[in-house]
Protein backbone atom coordinates (compact mmCIF):
# COMPACT_ATOMS: atom_id res chain seq x y z
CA UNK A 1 -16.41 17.13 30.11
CA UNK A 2 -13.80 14.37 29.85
CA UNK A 3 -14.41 13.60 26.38
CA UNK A 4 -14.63 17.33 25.46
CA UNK A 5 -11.23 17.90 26.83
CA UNK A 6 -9.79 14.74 24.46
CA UNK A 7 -11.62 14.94 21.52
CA UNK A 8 -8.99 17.53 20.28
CA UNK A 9 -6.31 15.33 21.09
CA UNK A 10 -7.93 12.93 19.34
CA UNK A 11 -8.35 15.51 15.71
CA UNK A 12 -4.87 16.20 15.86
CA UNK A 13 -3.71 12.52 15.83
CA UNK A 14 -6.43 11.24 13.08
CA UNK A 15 -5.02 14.71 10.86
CA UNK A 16 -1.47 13.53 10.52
CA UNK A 17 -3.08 10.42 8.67
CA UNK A 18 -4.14 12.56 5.97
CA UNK A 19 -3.89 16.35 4.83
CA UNK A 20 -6.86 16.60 3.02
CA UNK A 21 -8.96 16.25 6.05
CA UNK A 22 -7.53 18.91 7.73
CA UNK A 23 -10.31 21.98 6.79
CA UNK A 24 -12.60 19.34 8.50
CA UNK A 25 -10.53 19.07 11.44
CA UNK A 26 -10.00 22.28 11.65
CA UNK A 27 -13.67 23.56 11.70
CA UNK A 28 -14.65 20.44 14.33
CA UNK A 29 -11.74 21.24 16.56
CA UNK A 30 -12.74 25.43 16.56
CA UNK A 31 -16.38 24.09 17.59
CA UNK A 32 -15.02 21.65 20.44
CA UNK A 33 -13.52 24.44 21.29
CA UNK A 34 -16.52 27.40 21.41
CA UNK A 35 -18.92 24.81 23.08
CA UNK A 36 -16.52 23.62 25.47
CA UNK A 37 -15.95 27.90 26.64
CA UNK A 38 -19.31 28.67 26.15
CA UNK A 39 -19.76 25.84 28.82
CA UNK A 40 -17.48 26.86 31.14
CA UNK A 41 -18.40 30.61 31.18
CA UNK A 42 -22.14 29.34 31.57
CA UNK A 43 -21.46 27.14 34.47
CA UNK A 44 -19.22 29.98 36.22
CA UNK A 45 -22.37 31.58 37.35
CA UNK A 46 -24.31 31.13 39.91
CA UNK A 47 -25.47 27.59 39.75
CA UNK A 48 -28.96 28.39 41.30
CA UNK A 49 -30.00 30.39 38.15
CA UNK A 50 -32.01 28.00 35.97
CA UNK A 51 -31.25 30.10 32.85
CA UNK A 52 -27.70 29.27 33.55
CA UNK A 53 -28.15 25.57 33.73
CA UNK A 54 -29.89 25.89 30.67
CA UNK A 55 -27.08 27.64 28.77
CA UNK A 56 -24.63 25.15 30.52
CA UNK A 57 -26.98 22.14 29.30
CA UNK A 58 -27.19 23.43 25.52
CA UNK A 59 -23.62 23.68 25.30
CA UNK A 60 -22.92 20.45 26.85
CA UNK A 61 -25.12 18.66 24.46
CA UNK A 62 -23.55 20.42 21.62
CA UNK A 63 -20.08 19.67 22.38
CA UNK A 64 -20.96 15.71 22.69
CA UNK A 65 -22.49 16.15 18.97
CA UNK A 66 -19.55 17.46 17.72
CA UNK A 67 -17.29 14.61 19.73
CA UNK A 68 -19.63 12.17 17.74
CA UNK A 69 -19.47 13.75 14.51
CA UNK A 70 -15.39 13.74 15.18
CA UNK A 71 -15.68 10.13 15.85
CA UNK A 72 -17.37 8.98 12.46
CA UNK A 73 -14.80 11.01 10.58
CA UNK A 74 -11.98 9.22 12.56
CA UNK A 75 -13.43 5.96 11.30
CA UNK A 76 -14.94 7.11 8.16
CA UNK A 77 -10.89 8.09 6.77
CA UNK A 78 -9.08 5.13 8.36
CA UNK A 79 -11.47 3.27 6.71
CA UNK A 80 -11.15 5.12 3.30
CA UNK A 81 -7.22 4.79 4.01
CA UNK A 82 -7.50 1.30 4.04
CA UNK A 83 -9.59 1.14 1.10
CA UNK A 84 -7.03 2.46 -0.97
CA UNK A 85 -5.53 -0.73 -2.54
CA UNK A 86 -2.55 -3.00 -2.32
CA UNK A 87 0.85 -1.76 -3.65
CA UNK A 88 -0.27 -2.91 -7.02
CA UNK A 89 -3.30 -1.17 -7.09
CA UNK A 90 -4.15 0.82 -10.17
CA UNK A 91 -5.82 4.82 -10.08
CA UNK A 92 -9.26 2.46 -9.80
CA UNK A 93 -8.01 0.59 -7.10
CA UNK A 94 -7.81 -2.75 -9.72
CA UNK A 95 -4.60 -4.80 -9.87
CA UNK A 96 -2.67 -3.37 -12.75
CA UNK A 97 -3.21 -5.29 -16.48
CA UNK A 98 -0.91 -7.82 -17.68
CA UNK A 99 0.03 -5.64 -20.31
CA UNK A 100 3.88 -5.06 -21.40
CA UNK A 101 3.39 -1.27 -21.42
CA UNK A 102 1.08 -1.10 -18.53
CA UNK A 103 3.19 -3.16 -16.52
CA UNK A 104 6.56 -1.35 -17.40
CA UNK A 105 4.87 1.77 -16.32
CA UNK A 106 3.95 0.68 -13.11
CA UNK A 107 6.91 -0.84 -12.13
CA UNK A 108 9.20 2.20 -12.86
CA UNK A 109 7.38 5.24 -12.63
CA UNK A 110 4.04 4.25 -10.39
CA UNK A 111 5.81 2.29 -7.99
CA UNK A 112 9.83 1.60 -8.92
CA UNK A 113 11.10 -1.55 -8.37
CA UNK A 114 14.16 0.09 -7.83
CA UNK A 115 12.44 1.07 -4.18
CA UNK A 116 11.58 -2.67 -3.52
CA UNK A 117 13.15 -4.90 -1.05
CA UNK A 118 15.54 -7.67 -2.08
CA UNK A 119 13.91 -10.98 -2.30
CA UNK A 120 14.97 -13.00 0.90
CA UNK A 121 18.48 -14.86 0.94
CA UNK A 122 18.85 -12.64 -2.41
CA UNK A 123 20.14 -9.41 -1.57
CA UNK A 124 22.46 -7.50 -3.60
CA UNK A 125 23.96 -9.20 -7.02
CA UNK A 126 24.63 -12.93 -7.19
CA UNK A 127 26.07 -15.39 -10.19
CA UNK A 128 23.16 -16.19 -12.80
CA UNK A 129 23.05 -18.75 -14.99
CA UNK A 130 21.10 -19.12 -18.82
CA UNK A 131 19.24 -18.13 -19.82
CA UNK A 132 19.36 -15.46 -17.44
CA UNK A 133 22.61 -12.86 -17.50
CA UNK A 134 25.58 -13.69 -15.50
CA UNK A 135 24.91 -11.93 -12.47
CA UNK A 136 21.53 -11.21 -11.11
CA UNK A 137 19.26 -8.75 -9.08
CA UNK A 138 16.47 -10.05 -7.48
CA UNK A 139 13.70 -7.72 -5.99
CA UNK A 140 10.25 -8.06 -4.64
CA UNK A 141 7.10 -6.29 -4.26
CA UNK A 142 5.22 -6.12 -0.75
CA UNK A 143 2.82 -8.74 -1.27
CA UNK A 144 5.13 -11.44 -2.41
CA UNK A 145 7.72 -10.68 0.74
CA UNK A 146 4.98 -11.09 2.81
CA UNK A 147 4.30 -14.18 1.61
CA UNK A 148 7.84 -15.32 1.91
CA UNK A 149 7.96 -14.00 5.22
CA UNK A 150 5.09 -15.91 6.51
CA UNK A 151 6.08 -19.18 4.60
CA UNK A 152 2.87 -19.39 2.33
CA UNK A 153 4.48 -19.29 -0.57
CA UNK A 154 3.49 -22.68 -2.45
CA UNK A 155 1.26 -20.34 -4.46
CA UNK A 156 1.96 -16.86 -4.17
CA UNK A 157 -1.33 -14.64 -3.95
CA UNK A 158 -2.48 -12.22 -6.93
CA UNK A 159 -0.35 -9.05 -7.23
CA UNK A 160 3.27 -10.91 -6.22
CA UNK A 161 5.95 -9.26 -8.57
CA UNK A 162 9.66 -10.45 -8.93
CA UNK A 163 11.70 -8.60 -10.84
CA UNK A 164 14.82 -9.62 -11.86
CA UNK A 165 17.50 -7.77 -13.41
CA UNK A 166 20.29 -9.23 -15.58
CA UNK A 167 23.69 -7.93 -15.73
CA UNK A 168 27.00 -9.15 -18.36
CA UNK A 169 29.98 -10.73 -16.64
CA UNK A 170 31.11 -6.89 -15.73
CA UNK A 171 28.34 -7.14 -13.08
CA UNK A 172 27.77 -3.18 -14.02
CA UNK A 173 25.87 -3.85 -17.94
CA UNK A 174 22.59 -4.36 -17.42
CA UNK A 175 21.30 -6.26 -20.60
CA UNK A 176 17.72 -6.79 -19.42
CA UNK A 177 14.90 -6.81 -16.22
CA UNK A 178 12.46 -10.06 -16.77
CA UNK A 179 9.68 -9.53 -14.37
CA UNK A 180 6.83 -12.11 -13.28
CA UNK A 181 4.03 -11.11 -11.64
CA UNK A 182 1.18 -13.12 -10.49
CA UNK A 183 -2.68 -11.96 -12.08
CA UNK A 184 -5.39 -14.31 -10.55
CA UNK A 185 -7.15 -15.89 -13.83
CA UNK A 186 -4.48 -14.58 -16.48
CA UNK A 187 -3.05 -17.78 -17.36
CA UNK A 188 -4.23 -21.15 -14.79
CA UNK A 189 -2.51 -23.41 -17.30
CA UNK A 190 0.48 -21.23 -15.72
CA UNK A 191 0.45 -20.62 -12.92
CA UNK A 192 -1.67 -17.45 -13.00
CA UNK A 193 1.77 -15.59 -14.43
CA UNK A 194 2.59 -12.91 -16.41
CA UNK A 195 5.83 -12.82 -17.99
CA UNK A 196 7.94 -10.41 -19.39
CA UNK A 197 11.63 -9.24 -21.00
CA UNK A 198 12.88 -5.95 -21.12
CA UNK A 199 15.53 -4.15 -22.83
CA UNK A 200 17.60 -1.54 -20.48
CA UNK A 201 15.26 1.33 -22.35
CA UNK A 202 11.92 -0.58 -21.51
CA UNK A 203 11.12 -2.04 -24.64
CA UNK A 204 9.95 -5.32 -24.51
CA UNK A 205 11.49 -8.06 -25.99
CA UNK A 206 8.64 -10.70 -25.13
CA UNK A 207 5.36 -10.74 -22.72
CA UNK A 208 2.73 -12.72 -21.60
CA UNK A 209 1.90 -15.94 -21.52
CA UNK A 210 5.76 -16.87 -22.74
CA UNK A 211 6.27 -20.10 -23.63
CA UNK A 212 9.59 -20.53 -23.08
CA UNK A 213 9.17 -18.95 -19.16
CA UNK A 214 6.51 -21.07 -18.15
CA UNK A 215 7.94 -24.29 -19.77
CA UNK A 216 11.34 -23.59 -18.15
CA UNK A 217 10.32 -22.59 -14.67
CA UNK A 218 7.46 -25.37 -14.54
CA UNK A 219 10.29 -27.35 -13.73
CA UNK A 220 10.77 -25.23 -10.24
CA UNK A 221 9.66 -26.77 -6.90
CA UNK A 222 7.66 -23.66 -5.69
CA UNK A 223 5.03 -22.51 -7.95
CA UNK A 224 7.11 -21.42 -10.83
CA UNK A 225 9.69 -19.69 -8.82
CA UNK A 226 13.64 -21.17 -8.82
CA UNK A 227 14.41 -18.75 -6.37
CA UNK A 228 13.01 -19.83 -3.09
CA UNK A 229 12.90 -17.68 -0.21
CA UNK A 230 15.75 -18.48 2.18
């Protein structure tokens, strides 16, 4: 009886994970529910009528069913949850393409930048340098800060993103965002980076496997990255 009294403690906690289960909680929960009265009224009676255990038995063995059936759907969607995909992930659950358009997509309307954490020891706007704007803005996607944060980031895993946005000496003009984002087997030679520059509107001034970017920051200490974590 123990477990027939928790299992609906236990729906009601696994259906705040995710609304779409809820017709399926909902339809376990009312059977818990039935079995576990239908047990009770059966073992009310007189416990020397064998009919009466028999009801009480029945009922018993369907409400441990249901518990079990409530179990694997517990599992079965935290399992599905976790399947979902990284930040990054695409509708397929792939790593989105290294593509200019792609890419601006993703990081403005599928998962804004805007939204992102700073990059550590790089919060709010701080003095630039070419050929970068004056001032900068330096933010970062989950799975590069959690790189940073754990100190492994002498090569950052597949599906880091920096983006960095460039403002005139007003600090307030934004003249462009140049994101990098890390796409195991894009570009070895490179560091596994995809670069890109673009305008305030999006459009993109250069992308790829940019010369100029990997050639400049090839020069940095930390796998293509100036800006270390601090």
């Amino acid at each position: 009886m123990a477990l027939c009294v928790y299992a609906p403690q236990l729906i009601r906690i696994h259906s705040r994970t995710k609304h779409s289960y809820s017709h399926v909680h909902i339809g376990m929960t009312a059977l818990l529910l039935s079995d576990m009265h239908a047990y009770s009224d059966a073992t009310d009676v007189s416990e020397g009528n064998p009919s009466t255990r028999i009801r009480g038995g029945r009922a018993m063995k369907r409400c441990i069913t249901a518990i079990i059936m409530v179990c694997v759907g517990v599992v079965c969607t935290f399992g599905a949850l976790a399947a979902e995909g990284t930040p990054e992930a695409g509708a397929g659950g792939e790593l989105v393409s290294p593509d200019a358009q792609a890419f601006w997509t993703y990081i403005t309307e599928t998962n804004p930048y805007t939204q992102w954490k700073h990059w550590p020891g790089y919060e709010g706007i701080y003095p630039g340098k070419h050929p970068h704007g004056a001032y900068l803005k330096l933010y970062a996607n989950e799975i590069a800060l959690n790189a940073a944060q754990s100190g492994t980031i002498e090569t950052l895993p597949s599906g880091a993103i920096l983006v960095k946005e460039n403002y005139g000496e007003d600090k307030k003009t934004l003249m462009a965002i140049t994101p990098m984002y890390k796409f195991k087997g894009y570009n070895p030679g490179g560091g596994d980076w995809f670069w890109a520059k673009y305008g305030p509107d999006g459009t993109a001034m250069e992308s790829g496997k940019v010369d100029s970017c990997i050639k400049c920051h090839s020069a940095a200490k930390t796998d293509y990255i100036f800006s270390e974590p601090k």
